[in-house]
C-alpha atoms as a PDB file:
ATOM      1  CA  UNK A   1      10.993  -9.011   9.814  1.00  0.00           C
ATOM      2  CA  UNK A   2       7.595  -7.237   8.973  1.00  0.00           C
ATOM      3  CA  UNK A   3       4.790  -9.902   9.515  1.00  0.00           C
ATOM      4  CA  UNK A   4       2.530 -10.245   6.451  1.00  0.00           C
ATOM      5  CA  UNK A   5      -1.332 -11.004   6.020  1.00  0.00           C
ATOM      6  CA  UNK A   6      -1.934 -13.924   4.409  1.00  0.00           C
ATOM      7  CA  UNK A   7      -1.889 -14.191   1.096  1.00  0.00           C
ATOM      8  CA  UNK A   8      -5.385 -16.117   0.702  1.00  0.00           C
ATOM      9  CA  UNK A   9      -6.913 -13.725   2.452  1.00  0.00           C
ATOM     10  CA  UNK A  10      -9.235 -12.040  -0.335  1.00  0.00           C
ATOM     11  CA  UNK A  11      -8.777  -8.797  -1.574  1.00  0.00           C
ATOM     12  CA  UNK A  12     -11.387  -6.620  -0.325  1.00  0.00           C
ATOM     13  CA  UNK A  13     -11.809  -8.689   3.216  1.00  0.00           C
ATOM     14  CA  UNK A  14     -10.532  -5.531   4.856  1.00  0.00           C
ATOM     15  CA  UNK A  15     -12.862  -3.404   4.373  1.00  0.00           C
ATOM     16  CA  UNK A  16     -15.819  -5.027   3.033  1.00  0.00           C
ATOM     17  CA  UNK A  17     -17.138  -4.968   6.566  1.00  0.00           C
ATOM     18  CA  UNK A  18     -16.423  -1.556   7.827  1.00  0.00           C
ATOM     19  CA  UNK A  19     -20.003  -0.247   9.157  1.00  0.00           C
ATOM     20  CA  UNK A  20     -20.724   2.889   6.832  1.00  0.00           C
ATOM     21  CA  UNK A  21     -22.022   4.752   9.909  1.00  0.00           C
ATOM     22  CA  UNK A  22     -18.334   5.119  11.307  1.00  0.00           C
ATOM     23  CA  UNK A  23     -16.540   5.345   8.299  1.00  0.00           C
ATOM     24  CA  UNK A  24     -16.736   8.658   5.947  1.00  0.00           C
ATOM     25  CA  UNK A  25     -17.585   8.288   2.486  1.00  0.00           C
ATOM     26  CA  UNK A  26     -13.934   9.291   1.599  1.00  0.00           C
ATOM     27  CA  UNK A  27     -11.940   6.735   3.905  1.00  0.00           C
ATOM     28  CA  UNK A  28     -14.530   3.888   2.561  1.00  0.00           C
ATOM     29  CA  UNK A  29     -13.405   5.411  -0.732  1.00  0.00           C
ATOM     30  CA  UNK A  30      -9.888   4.794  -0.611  1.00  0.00           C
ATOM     31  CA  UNK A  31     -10.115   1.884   1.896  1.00  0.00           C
ATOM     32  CA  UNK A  32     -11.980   0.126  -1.151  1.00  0.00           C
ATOM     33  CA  UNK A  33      -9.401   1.379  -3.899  1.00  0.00           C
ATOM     34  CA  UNK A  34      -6.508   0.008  -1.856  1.00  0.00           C
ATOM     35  CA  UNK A  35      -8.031  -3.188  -0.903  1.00  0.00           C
ATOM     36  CA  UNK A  36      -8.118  -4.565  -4.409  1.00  0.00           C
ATOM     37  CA  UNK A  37      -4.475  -4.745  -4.315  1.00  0.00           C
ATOM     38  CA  UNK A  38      -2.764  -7.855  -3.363  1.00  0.00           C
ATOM     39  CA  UNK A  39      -0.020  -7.967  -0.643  1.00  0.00           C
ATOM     40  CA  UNK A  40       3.470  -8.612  -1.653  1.00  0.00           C
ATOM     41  CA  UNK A  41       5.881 -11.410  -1.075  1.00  0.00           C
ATOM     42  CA  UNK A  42       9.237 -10.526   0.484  1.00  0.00           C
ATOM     43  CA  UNK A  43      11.315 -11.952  -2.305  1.00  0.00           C
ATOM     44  CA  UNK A  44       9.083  -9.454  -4.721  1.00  0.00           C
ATOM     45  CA  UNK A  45       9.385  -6.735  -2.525  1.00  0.00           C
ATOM     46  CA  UNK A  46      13.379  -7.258  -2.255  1.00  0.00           C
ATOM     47  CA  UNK A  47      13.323  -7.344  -6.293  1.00  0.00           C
ATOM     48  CA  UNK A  48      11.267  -4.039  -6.613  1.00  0.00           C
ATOM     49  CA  UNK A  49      13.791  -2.652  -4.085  1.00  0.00           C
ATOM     50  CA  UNK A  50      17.052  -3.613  -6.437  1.00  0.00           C
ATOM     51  CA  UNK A  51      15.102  -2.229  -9.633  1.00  0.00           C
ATOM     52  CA  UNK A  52      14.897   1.156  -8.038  1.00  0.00           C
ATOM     53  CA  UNK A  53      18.083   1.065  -6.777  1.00  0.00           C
ATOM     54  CA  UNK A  54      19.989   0.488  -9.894  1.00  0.00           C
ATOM     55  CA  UNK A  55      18.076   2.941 -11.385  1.00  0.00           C
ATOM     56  CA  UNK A  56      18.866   5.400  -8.223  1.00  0.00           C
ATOM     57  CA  UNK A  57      22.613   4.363  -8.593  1.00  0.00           C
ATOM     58  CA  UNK A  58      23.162   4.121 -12.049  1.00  0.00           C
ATOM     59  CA  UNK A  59      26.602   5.144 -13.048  1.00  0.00           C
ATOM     60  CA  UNK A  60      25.409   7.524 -15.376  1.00  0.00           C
ATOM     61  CA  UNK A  61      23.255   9.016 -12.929  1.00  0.00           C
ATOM     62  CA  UNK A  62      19.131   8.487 -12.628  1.00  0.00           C
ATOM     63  CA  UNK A  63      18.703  11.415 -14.730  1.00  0.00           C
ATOM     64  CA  UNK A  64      20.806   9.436 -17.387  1.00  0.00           C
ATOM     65  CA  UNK A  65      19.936   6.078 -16.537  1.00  0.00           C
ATOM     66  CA  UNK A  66      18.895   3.759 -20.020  1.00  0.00           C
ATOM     67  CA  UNK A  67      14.460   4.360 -20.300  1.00  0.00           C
ATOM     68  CA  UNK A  68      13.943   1.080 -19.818  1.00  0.00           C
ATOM     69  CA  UNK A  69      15.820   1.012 -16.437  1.00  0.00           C
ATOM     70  CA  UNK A  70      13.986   3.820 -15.511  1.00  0.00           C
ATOM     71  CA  UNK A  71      10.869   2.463 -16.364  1.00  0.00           C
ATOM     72  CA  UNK A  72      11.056  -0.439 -14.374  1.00  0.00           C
ATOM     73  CA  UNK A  73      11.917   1.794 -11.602  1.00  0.00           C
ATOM     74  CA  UNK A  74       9.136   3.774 -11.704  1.00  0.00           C
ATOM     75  CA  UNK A  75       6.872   0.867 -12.202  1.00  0.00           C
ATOM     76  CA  UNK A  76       8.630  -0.794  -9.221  1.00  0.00           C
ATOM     77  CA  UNK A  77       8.084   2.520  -7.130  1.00  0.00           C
ATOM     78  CA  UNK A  78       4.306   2.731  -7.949  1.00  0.00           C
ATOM     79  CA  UNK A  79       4.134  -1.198  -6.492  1.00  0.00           C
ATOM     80  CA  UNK A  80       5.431  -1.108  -4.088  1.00  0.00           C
ATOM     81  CA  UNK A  81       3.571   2.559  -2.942  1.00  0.00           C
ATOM     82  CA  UNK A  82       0.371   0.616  -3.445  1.00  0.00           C
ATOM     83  CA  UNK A  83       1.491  -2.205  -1.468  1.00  0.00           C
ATOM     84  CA  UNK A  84       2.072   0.348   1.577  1.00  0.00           C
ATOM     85  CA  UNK A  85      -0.976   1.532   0.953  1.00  0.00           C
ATOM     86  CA  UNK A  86      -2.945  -1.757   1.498  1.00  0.00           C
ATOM     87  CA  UNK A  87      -0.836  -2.614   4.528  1.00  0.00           C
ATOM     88  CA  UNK A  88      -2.243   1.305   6.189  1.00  0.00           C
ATOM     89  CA  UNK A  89      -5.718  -0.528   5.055  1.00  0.00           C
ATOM     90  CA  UNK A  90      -4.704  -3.148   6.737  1.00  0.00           C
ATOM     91  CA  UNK A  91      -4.025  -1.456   9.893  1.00  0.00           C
ATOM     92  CA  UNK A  92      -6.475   0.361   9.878  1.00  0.00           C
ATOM     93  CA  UNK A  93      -8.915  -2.086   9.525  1.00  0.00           C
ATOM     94  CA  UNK A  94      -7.681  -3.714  12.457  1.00  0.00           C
ATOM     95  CA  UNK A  95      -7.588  -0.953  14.648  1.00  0.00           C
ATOM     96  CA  UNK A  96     -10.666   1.049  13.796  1.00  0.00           C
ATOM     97  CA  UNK A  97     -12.559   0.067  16.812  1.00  0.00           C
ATOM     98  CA  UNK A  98     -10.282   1.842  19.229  1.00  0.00           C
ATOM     99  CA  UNK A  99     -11.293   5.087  17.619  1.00  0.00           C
ATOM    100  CA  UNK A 100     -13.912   7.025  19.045  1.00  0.00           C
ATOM    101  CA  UNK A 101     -17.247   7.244  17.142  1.00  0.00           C
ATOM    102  CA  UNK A 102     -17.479  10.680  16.828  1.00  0.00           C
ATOM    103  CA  UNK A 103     -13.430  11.425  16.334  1.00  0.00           C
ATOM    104  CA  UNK A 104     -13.970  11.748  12.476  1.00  0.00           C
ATOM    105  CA  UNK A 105     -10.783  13.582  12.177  1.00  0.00           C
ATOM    106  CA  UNK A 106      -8.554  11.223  13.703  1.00  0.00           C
ATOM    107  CA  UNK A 107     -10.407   8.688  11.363  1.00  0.00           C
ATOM    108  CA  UNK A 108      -9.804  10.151   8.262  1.00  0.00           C
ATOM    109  CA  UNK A 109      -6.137  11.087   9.179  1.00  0.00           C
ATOM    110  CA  UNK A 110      -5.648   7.376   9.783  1.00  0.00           C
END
């Protein structure tokens, strides 16, 4: 089972503290954007899961799936993108020490 942060934690903790002179403009950027999102619970991850899948398997087809089942898929998509976006801020908030300084490229692949 994938281990969570903790839900108490506040939103921008992560990279609030990131010293600008190791961090580009353009990760501090997006490590900002992500960080106001909150992490998920399982039991809301599992339900975003089902939405897209019965859109996905939809008897009809997805292309001929009802709009408002699509909808929800698509809005349960976008979720749960951001929420694997905040867990790569996360990560890489916890492991930015163990990058070299001056390895900017490796940084901003991360």
């Amino acid at each position: 089972m994938a281990k969570s942060f903790p839900a108490s934690a506040p939103a921008a903790k992560f990279a609030q503290d990131l010293p600008s002179s190791r961090t580009s403009p353009s990760v501090r950027a997006w490590l900002d954007a992500t960080s106001r999102h909150q992490p998920l619970s399982e039991r809301t991850l599992l339900e975003l899961a089902r939405r897209i899948h019965r859109w996905q398997q939809h008897p009809d087809g997805a292309d001929h799936a009802p709009e408002p089942v699509r909808r929800s898929a698509l809005r349960a998509r976008d979720q749960l993108v951001l929420h694997n976006l905040r867990l790569i801020c996360h990560a890489w908030c916890r492991h930015r020490s163990s990058l070299p300084p001056e390895d900017e490229g490796t940084a901003d692949a991360f």
